[in-house]
Protein backbone atom coordinates (compact mmCIF):
# COMPACT_ATOMS: atom_id res chain seq x y z
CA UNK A 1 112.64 74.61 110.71
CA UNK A 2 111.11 76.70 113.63
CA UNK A 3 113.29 78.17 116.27
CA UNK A 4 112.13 76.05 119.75
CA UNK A 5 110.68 78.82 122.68
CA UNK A 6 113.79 77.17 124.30
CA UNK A 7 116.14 78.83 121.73
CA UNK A 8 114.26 82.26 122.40
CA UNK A 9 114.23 81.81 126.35
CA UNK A 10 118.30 81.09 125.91
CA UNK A 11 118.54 84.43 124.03
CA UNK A 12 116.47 86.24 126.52
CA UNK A 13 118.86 84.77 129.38
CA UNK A 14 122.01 86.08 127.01
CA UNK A 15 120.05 89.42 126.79
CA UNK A 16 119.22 90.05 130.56
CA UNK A 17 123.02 88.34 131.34
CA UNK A 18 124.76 91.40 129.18
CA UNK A 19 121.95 94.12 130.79
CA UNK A 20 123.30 93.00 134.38
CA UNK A 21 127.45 92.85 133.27
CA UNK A 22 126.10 96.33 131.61
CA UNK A 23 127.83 94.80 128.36
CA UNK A 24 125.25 97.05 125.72
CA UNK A 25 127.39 95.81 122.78
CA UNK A 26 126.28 92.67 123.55
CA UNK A 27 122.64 92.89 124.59
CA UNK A 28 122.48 94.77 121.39
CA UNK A 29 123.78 91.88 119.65
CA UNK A 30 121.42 89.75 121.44
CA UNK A 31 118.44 91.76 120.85
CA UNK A 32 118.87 92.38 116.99
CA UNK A 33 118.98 88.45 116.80
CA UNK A 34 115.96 87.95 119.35
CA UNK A 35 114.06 90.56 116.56
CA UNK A 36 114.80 88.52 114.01
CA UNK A 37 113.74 85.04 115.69
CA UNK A 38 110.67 86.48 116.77
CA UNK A 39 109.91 87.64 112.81
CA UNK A 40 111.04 84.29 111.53
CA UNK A 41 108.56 82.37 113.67
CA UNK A 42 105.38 84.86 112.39
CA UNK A 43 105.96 87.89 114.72
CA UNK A 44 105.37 88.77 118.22
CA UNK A 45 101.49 87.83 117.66
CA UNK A 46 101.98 84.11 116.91
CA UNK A 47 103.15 83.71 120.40
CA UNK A 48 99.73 84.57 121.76
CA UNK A 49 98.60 81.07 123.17
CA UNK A 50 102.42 81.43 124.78
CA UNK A 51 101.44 84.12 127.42
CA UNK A 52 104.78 83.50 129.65
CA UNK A 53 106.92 83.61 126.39
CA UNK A 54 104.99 86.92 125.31
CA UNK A 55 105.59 88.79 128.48
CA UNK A 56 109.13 87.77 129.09
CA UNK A 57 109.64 88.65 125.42
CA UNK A 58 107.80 92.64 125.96
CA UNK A 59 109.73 92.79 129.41
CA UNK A 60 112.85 92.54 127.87
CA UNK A 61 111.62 95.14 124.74
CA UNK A 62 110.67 97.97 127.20
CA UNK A 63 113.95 97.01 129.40
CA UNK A 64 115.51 97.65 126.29
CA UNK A 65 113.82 100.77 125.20
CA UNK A 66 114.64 102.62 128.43
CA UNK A 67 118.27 101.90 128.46
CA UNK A 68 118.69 102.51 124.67
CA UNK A 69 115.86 105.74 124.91
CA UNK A 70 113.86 103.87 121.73
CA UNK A 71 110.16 102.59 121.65
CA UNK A 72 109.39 99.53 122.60
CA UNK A 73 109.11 97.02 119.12
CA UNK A 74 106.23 94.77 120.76
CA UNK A 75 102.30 95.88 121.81
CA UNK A 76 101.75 95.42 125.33
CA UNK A 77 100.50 91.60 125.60
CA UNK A 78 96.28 91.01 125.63
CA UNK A 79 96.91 89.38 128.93
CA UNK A 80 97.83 92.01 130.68
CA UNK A 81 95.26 94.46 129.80
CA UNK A 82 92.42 94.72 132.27
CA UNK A 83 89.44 93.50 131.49
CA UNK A 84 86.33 95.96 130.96
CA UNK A 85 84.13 96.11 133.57
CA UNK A 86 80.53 94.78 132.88
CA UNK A 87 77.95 97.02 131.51
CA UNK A 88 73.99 96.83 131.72
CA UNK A 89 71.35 95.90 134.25
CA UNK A 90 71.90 93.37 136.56
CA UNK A 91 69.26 90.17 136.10
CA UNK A 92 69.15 90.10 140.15
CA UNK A 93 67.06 92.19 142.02
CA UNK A 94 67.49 93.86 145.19
């Protein structure tokens, strides 16, 4: 049975709850479990059509990656990359 984004927003909450009582046992805790979920539901990727899941999930990755001086686990998400500028002639004339 597949963990519900409910279950991983819940785990998030717990996560960002121990960062602001500055409880790192904890968030640790939380975090090694959040991996885990992510993995058993096909990876970071398969949350691609879930961009408010994906970011919160990254956030909380490079949150945790500064406080415990690590990289970051996740790629930054496709919807926050800018998108190339357009390239060629323009079809209007001036």
């Amino acid at each position: 049975m597949a963990l519900s984004d409910d279950t991983i927003m819940a785990v998030i909450d717990s996560i960002c709850y121990s960062f602001a009582l500055e409880d790192l046992t904890q968030a640790r805790c939380h975090l090694d479990g959040l991996y885990m979920m992510i993995n058993s539901r096909g990876g970071y990727s398969s949350f691609s059509e879930k961009p408010d899941v994906q970011l919160l999930m990254f956030w909380i990755d490079v949150t945790a990656a500064i406080i415990f001086e690590r990289t970051p686990r996740f790629p930054l998400p496709a919807t926050l990359l800018p998108t190339p500028p357009r390239t060629g002639i323009s079809s209007s004339t001036h």
